[in-house]
PDB file of N, CA and C in Angstrom:
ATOM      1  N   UNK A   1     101.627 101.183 129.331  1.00  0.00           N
ATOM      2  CA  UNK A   1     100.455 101.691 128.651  1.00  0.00           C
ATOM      3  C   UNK A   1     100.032 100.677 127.584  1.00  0.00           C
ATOM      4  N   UNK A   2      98.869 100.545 127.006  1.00  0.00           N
ATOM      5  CA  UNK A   2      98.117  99.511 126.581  1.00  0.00           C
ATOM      6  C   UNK A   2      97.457  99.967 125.704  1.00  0.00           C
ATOM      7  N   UNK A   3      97.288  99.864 124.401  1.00  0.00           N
ATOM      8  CA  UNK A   3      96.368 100.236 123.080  1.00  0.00           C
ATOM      9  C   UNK A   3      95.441  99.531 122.646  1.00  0.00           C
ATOM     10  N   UNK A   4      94.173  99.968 123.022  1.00  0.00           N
ATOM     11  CA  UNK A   4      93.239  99.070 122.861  1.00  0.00           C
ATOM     12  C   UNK A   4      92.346  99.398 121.318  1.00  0.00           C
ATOM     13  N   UNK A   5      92.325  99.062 120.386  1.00  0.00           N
ATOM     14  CA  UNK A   5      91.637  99.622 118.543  1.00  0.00           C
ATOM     15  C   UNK A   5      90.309  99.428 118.688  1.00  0.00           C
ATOM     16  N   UNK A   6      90.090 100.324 118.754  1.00  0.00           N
ATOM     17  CA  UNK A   6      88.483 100.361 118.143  1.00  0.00           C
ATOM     18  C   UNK A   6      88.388  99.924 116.786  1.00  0.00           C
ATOM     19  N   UNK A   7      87.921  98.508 116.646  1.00  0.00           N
ATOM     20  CA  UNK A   7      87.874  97.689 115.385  1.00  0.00           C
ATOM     21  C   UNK A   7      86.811  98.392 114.625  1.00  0.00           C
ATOM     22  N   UNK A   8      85.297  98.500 115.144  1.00  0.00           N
ATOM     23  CA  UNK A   8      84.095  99.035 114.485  1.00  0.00           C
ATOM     24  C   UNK A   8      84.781 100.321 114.158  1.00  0.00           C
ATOM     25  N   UNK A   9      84.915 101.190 114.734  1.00  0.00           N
ATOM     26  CA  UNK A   9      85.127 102.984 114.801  1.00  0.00           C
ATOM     27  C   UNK A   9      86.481 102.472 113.349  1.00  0.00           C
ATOM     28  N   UNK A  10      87.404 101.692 113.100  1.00  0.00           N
ATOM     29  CA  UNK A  10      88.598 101.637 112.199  1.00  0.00           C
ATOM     30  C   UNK A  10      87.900 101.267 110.965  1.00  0.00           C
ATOM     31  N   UNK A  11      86.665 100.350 111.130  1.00  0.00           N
ATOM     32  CA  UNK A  11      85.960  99.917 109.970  1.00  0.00           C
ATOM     33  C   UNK A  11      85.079 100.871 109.521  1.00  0.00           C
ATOM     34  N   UNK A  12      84.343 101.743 110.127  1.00  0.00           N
ATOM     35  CA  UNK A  12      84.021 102.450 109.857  1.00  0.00           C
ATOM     36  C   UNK A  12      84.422 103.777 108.979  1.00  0.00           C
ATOM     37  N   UNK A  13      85.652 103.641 109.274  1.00  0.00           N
ATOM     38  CA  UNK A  13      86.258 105.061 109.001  1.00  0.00           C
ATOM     39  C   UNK A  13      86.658 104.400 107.628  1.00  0.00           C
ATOM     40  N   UNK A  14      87.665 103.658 107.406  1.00  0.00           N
ATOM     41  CA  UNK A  14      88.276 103.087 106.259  1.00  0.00           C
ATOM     42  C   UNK A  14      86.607 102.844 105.026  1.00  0.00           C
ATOM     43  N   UNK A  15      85.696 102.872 105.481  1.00  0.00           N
ATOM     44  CA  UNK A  15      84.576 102.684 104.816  1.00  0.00           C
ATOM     45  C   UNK A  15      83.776 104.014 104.504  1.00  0.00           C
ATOM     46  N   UNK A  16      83.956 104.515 104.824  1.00  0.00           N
ATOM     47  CA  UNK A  16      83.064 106.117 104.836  1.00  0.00           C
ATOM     48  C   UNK A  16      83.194 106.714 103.685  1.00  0.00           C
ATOM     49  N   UNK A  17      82.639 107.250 103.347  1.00  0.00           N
ATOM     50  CA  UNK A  17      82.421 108.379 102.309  1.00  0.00           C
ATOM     51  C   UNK A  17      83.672 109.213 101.995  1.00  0.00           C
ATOM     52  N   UNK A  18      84.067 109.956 102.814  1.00  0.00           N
ATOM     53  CA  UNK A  18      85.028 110.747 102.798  1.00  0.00           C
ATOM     54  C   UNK A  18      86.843 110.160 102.376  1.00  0.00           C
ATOM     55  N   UNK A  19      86.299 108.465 102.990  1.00  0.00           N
ATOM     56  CA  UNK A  19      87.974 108.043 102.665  1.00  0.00           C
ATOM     57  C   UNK A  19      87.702 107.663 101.553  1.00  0.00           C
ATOM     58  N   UNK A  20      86.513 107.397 101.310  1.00  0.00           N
ATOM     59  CA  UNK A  20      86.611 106.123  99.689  1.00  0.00           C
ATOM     60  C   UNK A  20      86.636 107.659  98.562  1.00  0.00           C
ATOM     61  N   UNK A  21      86.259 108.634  98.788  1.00  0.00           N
ATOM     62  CA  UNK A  21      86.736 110.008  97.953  1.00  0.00           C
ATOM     63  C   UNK A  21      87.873 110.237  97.493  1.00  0.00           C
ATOM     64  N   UNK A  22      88.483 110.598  99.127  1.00  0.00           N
ATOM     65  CA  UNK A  22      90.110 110.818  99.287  1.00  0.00           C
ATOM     66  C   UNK A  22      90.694 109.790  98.666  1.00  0.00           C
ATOM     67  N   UNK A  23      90.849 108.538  98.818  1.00  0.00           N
ATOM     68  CA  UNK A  23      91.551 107.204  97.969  1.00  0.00           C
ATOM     69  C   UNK A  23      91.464 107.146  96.354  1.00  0.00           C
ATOM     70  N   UNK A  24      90.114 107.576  96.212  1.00  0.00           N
ATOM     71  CA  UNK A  24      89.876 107.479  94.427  1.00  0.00           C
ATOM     72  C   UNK A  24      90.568 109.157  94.108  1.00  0.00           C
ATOM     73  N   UNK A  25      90.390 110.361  94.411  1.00  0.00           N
ATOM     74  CA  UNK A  25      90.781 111.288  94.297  1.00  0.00           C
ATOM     75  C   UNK A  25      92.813 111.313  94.153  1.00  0.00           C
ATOM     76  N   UNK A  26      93.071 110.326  94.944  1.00  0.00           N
ATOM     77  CA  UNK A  26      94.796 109.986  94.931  1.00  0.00           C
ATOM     78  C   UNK A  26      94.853 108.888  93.987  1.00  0.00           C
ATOM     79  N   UNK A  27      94.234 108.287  93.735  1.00  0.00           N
ATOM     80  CA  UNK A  27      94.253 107.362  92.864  1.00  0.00           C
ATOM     81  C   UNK A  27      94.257 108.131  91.650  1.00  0.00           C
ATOM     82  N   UNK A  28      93.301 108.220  91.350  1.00  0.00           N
ATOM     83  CA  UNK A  28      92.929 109.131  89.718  1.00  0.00           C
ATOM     84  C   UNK A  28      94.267 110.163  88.724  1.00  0.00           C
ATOM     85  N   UNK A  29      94.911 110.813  90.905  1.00  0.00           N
ATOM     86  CA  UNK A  29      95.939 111.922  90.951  1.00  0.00           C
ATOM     87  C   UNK A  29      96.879 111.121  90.296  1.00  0.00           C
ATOM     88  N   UNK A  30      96.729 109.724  90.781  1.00  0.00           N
ATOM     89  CA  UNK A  30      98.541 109.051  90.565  1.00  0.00           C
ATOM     90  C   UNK A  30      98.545 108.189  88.751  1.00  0.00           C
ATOM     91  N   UNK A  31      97.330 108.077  88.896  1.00  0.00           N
ATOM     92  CA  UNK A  31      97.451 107.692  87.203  1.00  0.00           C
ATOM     93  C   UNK A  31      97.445 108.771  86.496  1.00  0.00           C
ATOM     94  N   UNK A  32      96.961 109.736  86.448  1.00  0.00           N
ATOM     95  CA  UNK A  32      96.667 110.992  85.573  1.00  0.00           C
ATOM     96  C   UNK A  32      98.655 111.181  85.294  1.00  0.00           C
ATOM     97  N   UNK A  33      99.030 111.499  86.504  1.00  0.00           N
ATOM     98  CA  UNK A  33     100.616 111.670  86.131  1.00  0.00           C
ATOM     99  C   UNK A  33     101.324 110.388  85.441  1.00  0.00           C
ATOM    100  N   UNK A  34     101.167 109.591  86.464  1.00  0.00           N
ATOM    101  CA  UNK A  34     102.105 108.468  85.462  1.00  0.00           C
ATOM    102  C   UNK A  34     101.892 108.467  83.940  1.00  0.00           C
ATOM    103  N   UNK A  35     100.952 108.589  83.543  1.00  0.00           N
ATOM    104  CA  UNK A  35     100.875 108.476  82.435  1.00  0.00           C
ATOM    105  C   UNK A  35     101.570 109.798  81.861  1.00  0.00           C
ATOM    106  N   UNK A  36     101.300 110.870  82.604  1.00  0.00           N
ATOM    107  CA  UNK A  36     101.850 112.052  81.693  1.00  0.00           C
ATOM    108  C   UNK A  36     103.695 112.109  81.666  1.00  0.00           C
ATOM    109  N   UNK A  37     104.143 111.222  82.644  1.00  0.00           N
ATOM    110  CA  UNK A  37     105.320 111.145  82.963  1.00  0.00           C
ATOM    111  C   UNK A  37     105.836 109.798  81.940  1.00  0.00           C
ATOM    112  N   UNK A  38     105.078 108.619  81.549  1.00  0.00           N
ATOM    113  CA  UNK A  38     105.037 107.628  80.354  1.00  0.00           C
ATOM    114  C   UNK A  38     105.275 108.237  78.646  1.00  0.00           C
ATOM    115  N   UNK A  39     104.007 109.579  78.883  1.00  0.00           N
ATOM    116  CA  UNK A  39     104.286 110.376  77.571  1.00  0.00           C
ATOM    117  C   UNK A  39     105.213 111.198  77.588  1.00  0.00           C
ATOM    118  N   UNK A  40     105.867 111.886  78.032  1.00  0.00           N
ATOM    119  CA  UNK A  40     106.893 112.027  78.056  1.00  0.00           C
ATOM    120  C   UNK A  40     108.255 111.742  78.151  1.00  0.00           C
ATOM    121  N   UNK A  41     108.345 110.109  78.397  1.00  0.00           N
ATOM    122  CA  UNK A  41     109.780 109.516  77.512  1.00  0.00           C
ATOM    123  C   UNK A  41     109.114 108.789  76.381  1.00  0.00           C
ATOM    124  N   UNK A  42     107.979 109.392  75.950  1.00  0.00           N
ATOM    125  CA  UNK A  42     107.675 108.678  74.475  1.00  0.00           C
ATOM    126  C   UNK A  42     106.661 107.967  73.963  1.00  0.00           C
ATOM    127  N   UNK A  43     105.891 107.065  75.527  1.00  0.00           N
ATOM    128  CA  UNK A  43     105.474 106.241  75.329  1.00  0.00           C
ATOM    129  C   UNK A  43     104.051 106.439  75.074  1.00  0.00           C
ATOM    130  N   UNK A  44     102.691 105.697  75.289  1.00  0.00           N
ATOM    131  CA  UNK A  44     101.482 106.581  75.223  1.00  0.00           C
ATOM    132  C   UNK A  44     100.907 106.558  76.625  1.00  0.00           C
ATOM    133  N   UNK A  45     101.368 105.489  77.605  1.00  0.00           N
ATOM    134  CA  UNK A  45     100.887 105.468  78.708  1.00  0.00           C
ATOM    135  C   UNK A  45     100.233 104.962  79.005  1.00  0.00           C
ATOM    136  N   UNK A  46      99.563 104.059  78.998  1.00  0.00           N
ATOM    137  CA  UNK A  46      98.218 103.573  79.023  1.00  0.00           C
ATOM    138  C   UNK A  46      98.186 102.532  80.268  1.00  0.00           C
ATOM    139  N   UNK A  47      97.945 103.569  81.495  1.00  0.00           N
ATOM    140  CA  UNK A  47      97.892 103.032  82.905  1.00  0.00           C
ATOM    141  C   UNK A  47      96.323 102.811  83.075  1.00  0.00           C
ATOM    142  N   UNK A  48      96.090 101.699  83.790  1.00  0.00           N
ATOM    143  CA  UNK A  48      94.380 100.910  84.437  1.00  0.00           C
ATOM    144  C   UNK A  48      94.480 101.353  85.884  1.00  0.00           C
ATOM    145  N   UNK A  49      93.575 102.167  86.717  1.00  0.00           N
ATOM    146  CA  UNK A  49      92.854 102.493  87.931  1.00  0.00           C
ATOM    147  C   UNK A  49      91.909 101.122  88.055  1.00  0.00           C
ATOM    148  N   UNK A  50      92.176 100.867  89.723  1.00  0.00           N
ATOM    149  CA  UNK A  50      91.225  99.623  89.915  1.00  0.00           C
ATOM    150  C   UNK A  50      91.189 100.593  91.132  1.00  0.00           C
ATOM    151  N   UNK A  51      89.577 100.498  91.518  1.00  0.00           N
ATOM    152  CA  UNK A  51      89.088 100.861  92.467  1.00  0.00           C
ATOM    153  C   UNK A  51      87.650  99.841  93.363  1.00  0.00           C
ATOM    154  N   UNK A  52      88.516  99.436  94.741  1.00  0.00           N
ATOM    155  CA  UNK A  52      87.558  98.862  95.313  1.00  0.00           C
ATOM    156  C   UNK A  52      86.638  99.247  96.417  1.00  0.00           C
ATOM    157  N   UNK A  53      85.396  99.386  96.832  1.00  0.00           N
ATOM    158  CA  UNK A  53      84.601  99.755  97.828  1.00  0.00           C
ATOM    159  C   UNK A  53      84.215  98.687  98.448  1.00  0.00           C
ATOM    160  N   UNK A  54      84.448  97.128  97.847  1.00  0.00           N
ATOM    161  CA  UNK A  54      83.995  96.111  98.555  1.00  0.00           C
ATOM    162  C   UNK A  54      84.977  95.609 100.074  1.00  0.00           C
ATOM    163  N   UNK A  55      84.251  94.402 101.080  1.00  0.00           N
ATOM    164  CA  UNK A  55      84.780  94.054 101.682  1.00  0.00           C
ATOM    165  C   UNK A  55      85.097  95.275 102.843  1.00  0.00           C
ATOM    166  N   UNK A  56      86.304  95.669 103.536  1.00  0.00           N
ATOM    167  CA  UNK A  56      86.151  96.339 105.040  1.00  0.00           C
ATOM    168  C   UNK A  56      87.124  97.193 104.791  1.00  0.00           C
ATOM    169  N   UNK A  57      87.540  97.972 103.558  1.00  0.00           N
ATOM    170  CA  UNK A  57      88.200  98.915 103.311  1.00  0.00           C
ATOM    171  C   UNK A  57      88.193  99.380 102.149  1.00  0.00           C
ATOM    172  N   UNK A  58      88.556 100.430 101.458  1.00  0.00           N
ATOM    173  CA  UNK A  58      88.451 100.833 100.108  1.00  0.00           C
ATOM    174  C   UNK A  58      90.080 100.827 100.236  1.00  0.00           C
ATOM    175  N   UNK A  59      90.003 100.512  98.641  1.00  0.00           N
ATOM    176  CA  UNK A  59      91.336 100.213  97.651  1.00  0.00           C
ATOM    177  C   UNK A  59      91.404 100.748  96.432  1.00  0.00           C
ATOM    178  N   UNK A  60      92.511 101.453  96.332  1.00  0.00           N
ATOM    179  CA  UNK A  60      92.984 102.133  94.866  1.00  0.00           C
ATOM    180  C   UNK A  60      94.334 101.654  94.416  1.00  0.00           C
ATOM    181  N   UNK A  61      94.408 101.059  93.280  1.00  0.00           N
ATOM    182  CA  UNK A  61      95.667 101.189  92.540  1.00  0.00           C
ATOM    183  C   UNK A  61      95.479 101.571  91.460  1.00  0.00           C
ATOM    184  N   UNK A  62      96.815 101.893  91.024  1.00  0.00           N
ATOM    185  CA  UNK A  62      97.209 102.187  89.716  1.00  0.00           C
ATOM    186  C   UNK A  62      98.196 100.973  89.268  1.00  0.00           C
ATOM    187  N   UNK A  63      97.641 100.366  87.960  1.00  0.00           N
ATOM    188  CA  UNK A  63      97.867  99.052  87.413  1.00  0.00           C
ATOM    189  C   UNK A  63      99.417  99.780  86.047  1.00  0.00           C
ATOM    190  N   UNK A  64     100.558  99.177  85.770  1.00  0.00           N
ATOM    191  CA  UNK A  64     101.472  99.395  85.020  1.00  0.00           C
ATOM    192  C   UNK A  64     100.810  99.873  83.807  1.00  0.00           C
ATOM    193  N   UNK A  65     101.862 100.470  83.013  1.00  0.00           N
ATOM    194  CA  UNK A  65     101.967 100.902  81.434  1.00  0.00           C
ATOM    195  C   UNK A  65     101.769  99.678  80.378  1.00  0.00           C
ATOM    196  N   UNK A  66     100.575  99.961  80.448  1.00  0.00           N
ATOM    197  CA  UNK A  66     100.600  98.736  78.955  1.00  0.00           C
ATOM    198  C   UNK A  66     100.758  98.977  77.805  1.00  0.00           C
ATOM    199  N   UNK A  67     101.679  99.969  77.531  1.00  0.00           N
ATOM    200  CA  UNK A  67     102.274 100.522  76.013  1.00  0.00           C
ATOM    201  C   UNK A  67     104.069 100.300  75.965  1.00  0.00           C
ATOM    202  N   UNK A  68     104.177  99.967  76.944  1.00  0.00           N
ATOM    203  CA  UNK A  68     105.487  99.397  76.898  1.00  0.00           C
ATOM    204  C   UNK A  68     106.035  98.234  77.054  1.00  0.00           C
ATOM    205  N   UNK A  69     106.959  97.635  76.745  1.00  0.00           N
ATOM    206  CA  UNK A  69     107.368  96.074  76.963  1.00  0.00           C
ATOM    207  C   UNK A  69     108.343  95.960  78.102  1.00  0.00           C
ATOM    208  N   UNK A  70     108.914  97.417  78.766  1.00  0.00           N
ATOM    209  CA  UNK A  70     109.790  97.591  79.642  1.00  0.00           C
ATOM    210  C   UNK A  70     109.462  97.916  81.166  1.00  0.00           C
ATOM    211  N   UNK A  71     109.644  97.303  82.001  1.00  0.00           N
ATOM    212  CA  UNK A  71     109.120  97.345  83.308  1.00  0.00           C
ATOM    213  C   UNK A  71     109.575  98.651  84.044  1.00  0.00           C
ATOM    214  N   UNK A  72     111.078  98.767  83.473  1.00  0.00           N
ATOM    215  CA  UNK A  72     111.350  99.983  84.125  1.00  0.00           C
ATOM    216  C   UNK A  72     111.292 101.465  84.185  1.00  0.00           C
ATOM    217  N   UNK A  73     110.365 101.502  82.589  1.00  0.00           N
ATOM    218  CA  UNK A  73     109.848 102.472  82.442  1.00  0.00           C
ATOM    219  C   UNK A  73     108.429 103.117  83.085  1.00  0.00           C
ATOM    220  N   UNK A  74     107.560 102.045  83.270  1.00  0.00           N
ATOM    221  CA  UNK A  74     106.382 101.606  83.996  1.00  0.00           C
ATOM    222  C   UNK A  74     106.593 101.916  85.583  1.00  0.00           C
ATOM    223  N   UNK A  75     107.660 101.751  86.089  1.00  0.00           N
ATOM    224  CA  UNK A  75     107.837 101.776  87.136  1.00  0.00           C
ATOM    225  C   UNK A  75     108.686 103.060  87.592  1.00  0.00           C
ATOM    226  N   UNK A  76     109.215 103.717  86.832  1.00  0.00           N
ATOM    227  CA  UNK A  76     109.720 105.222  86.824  1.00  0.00           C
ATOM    228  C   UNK A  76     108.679 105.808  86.913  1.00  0.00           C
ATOM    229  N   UNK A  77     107.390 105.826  85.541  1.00  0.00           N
ATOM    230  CA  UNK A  77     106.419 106.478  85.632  1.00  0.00           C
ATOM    231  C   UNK A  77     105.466 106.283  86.862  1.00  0.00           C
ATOM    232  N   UNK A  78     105.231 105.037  87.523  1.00  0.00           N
ATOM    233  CA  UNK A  78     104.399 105.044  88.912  1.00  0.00           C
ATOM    234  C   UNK A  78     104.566 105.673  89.935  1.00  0.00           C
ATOM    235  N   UNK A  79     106.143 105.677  90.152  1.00  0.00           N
ATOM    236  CA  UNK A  79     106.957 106.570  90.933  1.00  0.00           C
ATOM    237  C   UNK A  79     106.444 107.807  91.074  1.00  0.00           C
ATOM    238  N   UNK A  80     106.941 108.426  89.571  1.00  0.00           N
ATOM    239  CA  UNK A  80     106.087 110.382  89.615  1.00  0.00           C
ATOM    240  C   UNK A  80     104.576 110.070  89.897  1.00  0.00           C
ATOM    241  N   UNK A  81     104.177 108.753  89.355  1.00  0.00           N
ATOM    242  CA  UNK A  81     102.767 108.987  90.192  1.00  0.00           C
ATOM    243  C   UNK A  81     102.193 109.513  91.459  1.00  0.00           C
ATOM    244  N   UNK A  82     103.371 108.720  92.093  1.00  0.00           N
ATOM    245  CA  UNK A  82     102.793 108.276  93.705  1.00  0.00           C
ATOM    246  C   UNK A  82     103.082 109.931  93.779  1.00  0.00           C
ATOM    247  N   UNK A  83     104.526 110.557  93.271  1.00  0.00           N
ATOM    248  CA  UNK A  83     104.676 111.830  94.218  1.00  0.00           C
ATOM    249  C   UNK A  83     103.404 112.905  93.704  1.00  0.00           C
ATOM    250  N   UNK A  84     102.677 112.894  92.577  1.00  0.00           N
ATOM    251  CA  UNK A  84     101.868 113.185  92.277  1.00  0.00           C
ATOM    252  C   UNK A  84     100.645 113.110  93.795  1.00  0.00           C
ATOM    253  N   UNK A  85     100.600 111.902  93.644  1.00  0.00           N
ATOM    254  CA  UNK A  85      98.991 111.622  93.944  1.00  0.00           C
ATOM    255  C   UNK A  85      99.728 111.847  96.219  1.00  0.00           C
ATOM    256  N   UNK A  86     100.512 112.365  96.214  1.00  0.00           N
ATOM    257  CA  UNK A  86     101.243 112.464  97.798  1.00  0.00           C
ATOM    258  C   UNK A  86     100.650 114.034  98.001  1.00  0.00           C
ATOM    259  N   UNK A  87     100.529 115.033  96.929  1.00  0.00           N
ATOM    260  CA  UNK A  87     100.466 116.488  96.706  1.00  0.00           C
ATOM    261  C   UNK A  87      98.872 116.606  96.585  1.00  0.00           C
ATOM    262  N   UNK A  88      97.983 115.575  96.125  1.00  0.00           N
ATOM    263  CA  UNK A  88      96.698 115.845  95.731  1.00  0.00           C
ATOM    264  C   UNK A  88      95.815 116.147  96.825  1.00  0.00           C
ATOM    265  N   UNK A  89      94.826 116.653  97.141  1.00  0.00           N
ATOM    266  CA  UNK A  89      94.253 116.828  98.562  1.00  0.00           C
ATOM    267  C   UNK A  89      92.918 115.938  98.562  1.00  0.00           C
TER     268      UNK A  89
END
């Protein structure tokens, strides 16, 4: 058997309305927590959302804690992000 991708129909979709929603909507989900998961061992949190619509897909991250000097706190808190933004619809 043989899988042939509909490249247009994949570009399309990754481009649409509905995903570039869903992506910023998990995005937004996963910083909103990290940070609340940052303030709560102390810190203030101060996570950056980058959101892209350009080019042949939309892109969301959530950028580290810039209130801390410690990576591994930053990276604990992204963590509860992600499971955050895994629950968001």
């Amino acid at each position: 058997m043989r899988l042939i991708v509909n490249r247009q129909g994949v570009a399309s979709f990754l481009k649409g309305p509905r995903t570039q929603a869903l992506i910023e909507r998990k995005t937004r989900a996963a910083e909103a927590a990290a940070s609340a998961a940052a303030q709560a061992d102390g810190w203030r949190g101060e996570f950056r959302t980058d959101l892209s619509t350009e080019g042949r897909r939309v892109r969301g991250a959530v950028i580290g804690d810039y209130s801390t000097p410690y990576p591994a706190v930053s990276r604990k808190a992204l963590l509860a992000g992600l499971d955050a933004a895994r629950a968001q619809d």
